[in-house]
PDB file of N, CA and C in Angstrom:
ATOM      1  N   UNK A   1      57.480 -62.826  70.486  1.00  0.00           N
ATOM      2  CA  UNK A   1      58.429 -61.898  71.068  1.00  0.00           C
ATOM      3  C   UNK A   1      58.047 -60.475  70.668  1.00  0.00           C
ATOM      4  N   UNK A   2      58.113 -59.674  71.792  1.00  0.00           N
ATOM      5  CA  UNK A   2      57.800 -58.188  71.307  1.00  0.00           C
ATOM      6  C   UNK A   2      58.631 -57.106  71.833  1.00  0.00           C
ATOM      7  N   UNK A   3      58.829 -56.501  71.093  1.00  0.00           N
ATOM      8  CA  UNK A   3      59.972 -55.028  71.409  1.00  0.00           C
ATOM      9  C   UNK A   3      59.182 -53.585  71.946  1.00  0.00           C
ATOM     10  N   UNK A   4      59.808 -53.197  72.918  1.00  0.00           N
ATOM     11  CA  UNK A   4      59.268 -51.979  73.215  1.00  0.00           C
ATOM     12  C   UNK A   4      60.147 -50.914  72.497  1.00  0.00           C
ATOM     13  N   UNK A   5      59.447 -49.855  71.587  1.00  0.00           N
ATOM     14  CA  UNK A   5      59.709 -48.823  70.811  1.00  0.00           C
ATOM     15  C   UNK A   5      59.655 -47.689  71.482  1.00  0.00           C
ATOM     16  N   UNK A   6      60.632 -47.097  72.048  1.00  0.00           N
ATOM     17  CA  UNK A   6      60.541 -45.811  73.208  1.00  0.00           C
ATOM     18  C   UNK A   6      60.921 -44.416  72.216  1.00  0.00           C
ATOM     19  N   UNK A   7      60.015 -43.640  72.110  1.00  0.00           N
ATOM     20  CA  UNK A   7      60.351 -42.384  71.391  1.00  0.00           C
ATOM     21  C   UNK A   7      60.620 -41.485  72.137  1.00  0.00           C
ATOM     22  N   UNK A   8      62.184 -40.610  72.401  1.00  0.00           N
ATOM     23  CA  UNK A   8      62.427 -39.515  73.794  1.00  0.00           C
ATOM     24  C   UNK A   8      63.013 -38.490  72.814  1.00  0.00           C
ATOM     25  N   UNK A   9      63.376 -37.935  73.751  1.00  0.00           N
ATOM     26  CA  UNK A   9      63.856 -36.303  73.433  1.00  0.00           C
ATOM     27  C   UNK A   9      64.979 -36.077  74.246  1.00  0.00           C
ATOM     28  N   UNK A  10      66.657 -35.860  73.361  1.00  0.00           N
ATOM     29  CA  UNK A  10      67.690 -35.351  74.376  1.00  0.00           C
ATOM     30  C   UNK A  10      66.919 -33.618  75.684  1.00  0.00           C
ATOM     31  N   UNK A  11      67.238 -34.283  77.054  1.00  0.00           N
ATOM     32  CA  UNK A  11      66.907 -33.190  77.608  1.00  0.00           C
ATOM     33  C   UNK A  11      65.535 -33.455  78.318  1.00  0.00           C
ATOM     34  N   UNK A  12      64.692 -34.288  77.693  1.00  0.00           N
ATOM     35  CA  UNK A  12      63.780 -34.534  78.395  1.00  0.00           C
ATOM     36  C   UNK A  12      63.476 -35.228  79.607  1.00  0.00           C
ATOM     37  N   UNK A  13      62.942 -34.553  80.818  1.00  0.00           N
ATOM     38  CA  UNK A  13      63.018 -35.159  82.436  1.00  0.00           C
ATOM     39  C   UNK A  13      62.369 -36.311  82.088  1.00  0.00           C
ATOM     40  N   UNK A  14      60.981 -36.320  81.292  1.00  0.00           N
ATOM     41  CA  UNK A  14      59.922 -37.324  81.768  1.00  0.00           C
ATOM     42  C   UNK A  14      60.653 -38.603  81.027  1.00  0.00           C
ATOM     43  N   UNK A  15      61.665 -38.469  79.690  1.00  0.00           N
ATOM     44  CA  UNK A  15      61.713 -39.207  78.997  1.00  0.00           C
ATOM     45  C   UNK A  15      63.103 -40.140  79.801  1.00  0.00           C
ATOM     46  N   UNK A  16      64.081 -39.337  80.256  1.00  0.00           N
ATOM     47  CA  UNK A  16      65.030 -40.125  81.261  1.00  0.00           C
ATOM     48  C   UNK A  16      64.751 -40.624  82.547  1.00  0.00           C
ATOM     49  N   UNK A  17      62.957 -40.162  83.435  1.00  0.00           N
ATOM     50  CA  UNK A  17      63.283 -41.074  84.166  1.00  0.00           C
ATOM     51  C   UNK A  17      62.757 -42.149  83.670  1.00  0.00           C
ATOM     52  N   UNK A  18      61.835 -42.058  82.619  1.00  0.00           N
ATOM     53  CA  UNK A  18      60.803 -43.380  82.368  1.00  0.00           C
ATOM     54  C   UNK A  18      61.910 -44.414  81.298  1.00  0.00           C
ATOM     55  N   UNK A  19      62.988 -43.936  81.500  1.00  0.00           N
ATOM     56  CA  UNK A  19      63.986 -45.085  81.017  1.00  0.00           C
ATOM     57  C   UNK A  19      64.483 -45.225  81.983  1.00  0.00           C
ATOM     58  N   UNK A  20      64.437 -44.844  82.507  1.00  0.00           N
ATOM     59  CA  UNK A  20      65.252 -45.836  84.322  1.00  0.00           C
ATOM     60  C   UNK A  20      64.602 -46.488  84.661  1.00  0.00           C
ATOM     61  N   UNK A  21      63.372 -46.174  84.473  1.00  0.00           N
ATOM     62  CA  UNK A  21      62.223 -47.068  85.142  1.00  0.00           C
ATOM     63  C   UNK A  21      62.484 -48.411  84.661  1.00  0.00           C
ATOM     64  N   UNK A  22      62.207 -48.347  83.393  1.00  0.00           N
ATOM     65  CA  UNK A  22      62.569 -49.754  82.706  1.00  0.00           C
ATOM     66  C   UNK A  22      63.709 -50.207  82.868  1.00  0.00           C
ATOM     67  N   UNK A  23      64.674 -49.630  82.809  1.00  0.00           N
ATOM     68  CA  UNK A  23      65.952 -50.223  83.094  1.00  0.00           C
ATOM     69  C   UNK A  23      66.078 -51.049  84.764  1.00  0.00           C
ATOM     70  N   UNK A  24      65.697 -50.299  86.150  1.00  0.00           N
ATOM     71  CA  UNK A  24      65.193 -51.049  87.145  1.00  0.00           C
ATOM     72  C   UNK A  24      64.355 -52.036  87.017  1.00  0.00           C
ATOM     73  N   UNK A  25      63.437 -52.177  85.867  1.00  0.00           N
ATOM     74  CA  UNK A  25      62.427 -53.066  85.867  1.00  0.00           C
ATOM     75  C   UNK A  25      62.622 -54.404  84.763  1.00  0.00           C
ATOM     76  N   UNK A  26      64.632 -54.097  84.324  1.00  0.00           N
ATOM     77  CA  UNK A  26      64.971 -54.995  83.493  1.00  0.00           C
ATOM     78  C   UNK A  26      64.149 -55.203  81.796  1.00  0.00           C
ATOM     79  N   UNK A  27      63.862 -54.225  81.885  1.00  0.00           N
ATOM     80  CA  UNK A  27      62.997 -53.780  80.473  1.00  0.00           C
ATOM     81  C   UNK A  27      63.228 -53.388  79.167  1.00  0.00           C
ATOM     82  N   UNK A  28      63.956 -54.377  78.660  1.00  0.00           N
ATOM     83  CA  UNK A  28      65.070 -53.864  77.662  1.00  0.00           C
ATOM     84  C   UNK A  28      63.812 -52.674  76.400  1.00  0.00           C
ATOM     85  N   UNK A  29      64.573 -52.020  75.675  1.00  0.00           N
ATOM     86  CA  UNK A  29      64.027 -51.330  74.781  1.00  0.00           C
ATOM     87  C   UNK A  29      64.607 -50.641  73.842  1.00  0.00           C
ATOM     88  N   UNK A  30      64.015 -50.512  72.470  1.00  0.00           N
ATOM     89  CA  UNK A  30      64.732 -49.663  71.137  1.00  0.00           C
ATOM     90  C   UNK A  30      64.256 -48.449  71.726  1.00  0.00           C
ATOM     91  N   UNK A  31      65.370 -46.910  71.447  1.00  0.00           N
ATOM     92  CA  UNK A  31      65.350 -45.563  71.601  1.00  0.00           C
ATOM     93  C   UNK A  31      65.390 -45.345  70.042  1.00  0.00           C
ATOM     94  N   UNK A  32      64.219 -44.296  70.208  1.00  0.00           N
ATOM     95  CA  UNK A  32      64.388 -43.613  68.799  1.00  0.00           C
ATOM     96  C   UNK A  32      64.567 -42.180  69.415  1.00  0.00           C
ATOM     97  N   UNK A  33      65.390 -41.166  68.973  1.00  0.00           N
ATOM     98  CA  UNK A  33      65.494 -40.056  69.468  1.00  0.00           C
ATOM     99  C   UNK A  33      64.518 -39.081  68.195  1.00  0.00           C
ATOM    100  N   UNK A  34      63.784 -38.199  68.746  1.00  0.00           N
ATOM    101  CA  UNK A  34      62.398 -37.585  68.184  1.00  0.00           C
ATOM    102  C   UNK A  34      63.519 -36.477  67.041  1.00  0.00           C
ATOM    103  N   UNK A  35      64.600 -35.890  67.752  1.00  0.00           N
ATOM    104  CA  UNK A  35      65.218 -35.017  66.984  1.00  0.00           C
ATOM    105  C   UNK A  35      66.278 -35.692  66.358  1.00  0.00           C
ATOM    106  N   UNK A  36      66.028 -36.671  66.161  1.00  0.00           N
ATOM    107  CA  UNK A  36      67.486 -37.674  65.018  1.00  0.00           C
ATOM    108  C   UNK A  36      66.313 -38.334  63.717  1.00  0.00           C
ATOM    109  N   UNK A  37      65.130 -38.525  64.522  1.00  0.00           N
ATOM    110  CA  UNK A  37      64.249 -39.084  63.507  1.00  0.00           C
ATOM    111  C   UNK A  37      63.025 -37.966  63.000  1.00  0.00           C
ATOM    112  N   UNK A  38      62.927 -37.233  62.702  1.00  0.00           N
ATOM    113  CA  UNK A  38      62.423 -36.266  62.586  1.00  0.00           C
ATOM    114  C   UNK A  38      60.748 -36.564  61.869  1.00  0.00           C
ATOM    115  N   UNK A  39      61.708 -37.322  60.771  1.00  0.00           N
ATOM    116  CA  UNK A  39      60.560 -37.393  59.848  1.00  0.00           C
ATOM    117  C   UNK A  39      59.455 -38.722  60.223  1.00  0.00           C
ATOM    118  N   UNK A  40      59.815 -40.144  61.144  1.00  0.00           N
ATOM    119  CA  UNK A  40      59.157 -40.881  61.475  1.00  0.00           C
ATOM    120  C   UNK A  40      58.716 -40.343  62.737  1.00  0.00           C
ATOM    121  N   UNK A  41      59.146 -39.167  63.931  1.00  0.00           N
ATOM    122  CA  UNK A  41      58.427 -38.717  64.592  1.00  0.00           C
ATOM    123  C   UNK A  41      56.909 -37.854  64.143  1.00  0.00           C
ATOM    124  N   UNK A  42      57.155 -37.285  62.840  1.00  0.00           N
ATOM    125  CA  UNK A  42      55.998 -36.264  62.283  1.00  0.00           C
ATOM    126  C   UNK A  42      54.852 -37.548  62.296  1.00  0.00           C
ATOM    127  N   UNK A  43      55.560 -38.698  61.024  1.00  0.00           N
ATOM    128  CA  UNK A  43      54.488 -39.617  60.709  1.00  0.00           C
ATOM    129  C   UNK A  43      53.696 -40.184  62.287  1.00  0.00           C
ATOM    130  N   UNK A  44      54.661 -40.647  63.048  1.00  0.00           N
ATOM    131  CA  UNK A  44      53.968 -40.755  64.238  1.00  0.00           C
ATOM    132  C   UNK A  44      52.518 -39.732  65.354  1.00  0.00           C
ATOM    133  N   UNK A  45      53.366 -38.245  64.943  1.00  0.00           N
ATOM    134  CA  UNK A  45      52.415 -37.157  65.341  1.00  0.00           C
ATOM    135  C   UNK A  45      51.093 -37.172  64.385  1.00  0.00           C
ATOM    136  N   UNK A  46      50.910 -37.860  63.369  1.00  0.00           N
ATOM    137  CA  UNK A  46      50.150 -37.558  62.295  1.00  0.00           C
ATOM    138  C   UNK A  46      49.269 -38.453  62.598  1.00  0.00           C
ATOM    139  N   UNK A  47      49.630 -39.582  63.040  1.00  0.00           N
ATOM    140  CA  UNK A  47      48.935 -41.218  63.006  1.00  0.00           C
ATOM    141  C   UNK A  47      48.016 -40.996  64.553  1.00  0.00           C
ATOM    142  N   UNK A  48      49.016 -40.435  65.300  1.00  0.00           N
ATOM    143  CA  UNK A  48      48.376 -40.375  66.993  1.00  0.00           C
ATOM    144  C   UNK A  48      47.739 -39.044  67.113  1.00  0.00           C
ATOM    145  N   UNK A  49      47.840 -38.178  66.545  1.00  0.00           N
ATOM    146  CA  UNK A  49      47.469 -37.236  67.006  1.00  0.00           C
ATOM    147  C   UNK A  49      47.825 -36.433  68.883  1.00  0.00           C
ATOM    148  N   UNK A  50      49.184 -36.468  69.041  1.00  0.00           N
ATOM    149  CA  UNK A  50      49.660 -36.434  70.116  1.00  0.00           C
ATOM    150  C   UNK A  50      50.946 -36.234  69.940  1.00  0.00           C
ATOM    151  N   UNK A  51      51.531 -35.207  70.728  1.00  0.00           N
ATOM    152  CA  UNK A  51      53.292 -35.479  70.250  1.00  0.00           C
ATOM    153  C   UNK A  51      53.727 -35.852  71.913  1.00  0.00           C
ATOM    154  N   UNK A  52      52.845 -35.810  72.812  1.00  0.00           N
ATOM    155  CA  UNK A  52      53.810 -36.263  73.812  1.00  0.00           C
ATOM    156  C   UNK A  52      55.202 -37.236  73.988  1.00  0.00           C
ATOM    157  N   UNK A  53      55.600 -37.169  75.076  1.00  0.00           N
ATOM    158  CA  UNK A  53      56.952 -37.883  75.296  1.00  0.00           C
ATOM    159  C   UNK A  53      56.785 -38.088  77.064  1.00  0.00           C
ATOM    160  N   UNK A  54      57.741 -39.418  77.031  1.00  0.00           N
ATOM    161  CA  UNK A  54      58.227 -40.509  76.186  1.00  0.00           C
ATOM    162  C   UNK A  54      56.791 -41.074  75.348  1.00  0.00           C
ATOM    163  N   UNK A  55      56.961 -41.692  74.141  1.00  0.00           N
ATOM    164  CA  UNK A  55      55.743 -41.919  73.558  1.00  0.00           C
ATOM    165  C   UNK A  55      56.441 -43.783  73.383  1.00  0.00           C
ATOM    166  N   UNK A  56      55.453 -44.914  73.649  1.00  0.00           N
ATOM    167  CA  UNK A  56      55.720 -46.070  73.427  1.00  0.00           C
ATOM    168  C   UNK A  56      54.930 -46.801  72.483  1.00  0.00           C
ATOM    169  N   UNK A  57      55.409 -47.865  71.836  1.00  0.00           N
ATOM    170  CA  UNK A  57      55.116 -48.845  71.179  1.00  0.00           C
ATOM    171  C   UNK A  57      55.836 -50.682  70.951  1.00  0.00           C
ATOM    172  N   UNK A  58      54.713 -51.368  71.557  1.00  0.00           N
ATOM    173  CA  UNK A  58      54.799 -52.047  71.410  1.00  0.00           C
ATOM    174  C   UNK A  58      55.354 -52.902  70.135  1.00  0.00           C
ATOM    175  N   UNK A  59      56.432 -53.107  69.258  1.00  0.00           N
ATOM    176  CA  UNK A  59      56.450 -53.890  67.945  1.00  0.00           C
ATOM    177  C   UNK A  59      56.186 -55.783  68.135  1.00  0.00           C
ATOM    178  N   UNK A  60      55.134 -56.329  67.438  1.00  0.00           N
ATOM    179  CA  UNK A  60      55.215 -57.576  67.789  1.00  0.00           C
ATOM    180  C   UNK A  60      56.193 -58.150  66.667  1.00  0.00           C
ATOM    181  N   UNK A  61      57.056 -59.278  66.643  1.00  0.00           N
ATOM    182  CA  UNK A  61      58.111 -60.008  65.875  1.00  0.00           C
ATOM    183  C   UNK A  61      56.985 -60.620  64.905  1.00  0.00           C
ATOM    184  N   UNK A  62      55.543 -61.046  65.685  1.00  0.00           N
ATOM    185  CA  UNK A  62      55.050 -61.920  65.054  1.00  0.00           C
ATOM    186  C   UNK A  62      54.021 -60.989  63.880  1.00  0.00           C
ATOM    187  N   UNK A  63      54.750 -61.096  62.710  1.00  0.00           N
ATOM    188  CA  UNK A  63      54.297 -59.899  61.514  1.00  0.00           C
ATOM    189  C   UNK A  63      52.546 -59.889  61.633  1.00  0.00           C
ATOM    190  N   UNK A  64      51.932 -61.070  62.104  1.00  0.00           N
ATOM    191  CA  UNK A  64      50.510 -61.139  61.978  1.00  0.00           C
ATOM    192  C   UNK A  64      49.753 -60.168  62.792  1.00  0.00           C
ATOM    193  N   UNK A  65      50.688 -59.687  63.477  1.00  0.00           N
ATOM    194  CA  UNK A  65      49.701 -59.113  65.049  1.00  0.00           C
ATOM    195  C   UNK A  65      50.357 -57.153  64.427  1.00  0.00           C
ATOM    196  N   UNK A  66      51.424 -57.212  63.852  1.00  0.00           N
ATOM    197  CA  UNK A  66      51.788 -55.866  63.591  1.00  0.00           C
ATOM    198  C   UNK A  66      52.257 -55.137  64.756  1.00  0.00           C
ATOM    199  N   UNK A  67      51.489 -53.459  65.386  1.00  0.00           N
ATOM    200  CA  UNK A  67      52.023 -52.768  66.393  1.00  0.00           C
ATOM    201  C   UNK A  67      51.257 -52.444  66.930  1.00  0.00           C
ATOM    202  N   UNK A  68      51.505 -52.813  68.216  1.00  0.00           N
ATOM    203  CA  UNK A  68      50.676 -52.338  69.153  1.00  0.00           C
ATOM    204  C   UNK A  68      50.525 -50.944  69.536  1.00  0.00           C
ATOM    205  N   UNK A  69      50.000 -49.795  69.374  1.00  0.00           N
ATOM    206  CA  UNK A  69      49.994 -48.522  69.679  1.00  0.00           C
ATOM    207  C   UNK A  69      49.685 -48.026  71.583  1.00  0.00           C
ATOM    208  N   UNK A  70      51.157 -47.699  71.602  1.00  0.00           N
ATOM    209  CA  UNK A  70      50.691 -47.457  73.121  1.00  0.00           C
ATOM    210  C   UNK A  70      49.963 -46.216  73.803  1.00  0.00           C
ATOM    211  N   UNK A  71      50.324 -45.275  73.044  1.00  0.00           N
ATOM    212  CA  UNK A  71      49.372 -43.814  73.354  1.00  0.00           C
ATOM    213  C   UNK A  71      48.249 -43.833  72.749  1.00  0.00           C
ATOM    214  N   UNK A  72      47.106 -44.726  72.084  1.00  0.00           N
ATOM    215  CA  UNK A  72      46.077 -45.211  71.765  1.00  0.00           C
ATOM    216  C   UNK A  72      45.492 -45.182  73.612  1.00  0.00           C
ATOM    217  N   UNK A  73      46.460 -45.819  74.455  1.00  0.00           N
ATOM    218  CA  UNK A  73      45.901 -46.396  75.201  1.00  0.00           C
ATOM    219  C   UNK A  73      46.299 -45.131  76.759  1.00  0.00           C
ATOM    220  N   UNK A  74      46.146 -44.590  76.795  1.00  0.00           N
ATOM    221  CA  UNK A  74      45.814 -42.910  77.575  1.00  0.00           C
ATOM    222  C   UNK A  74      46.029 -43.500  79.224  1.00  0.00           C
ATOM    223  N   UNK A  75      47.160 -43.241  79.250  1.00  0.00           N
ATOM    224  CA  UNK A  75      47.705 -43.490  80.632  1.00  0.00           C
ATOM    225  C   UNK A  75      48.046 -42.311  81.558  1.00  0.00           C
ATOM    226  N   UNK A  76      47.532 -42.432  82.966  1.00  0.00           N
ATOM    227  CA  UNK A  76      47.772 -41.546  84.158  1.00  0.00           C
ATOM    228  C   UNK A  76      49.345 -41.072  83.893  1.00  0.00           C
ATOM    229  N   UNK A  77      49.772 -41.988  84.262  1.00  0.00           N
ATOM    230  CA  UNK A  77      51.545 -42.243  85.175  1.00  0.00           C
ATOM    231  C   UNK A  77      52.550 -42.762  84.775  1.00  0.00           C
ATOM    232  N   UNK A  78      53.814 -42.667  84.927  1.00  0.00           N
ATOM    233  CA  UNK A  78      54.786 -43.219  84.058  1.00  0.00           C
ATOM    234  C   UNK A  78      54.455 -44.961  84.719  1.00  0.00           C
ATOM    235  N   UNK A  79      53.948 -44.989  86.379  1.00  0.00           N
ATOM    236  CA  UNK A  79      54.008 -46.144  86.452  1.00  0.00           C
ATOM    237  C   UNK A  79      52.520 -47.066  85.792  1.00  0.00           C
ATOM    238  N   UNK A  80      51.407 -46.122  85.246  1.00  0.00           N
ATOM    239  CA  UNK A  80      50.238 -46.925  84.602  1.00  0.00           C
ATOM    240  C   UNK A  80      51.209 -47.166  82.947  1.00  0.00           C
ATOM    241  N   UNK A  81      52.000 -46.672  82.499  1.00  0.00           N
ATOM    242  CA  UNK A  81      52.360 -46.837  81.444  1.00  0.00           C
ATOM    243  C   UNK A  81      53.320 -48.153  81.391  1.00  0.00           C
ATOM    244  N   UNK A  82      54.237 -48.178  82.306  1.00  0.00           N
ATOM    245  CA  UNK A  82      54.933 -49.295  82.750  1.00  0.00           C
ATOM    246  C   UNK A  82      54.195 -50.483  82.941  1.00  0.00           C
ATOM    247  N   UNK A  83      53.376 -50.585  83.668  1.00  0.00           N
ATOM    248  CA  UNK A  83      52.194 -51.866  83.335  1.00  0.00           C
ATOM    249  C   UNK A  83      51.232 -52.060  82.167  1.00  0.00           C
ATOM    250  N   UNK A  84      50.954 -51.181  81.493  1.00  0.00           N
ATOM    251  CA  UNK A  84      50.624 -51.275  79.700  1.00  0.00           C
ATOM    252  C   UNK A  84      51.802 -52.263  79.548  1.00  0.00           C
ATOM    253  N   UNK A  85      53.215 -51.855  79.241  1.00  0.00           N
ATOM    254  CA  UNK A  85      53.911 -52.413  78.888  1.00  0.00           C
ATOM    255  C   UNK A  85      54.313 -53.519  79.102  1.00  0.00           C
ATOM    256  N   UNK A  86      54.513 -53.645  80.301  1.00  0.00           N
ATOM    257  CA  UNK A  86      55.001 -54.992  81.174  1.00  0.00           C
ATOM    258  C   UNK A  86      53.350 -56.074  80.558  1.00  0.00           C
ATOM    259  N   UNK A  87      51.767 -55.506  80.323  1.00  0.00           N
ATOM    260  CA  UNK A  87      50.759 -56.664  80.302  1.00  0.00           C
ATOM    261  C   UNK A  87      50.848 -56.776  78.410  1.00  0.00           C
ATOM    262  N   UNK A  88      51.580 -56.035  77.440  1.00  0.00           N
ATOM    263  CA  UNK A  88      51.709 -56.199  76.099  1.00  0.00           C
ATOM    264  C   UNK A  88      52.972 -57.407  75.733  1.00  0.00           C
ATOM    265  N   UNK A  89      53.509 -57.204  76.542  1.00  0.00           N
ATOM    266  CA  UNK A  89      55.625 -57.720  75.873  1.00  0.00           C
ATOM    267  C   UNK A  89      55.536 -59.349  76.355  1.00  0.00           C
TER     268      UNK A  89
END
């Protein structure tokens, strides 16, 4: 079983529609808000080298496999990102 980890920003266009998206696409997901988490957003900016938004991650349940890093993986479109997701979960 794997969780999608959605990192957004109150206010952000790209980050509310690409949660509709999922939500039409029945895509359940954890929100971390970038300005509530401040300090695991930095560690994140630090690790990726990227602060874009929405920023995703895959978490696998199964502790062996760990996290899948989704901005590792350099996507066009909210809809090439949506199929990252949909071929990880």
């Amino acid at each position: 079983m794997s969780t999608v980890c959605l990192f957004t920003m109150k206010g952000c266009q790209y980050c509310d529609e690409f949660k509709e998206i999922l939500k039409k696409e029945n895509l359940s997901y954890q929100e971390y808000d970038v300005d509530d988490d401040e300090y695991l957003w930095k560690q994140i900016v630090n690790q990726i080298g990227d602060e874009n938004l929405p920023t995703a991650f895959i978490r696998n349940e199964d502790e062996s496999l760990g996290v899948l890093l989704m901005p590792d993986i350099n996507v066009e479109s909210q809809e090439d990102m949506l199929e990252k997701i949909k071929e990880s979960i």
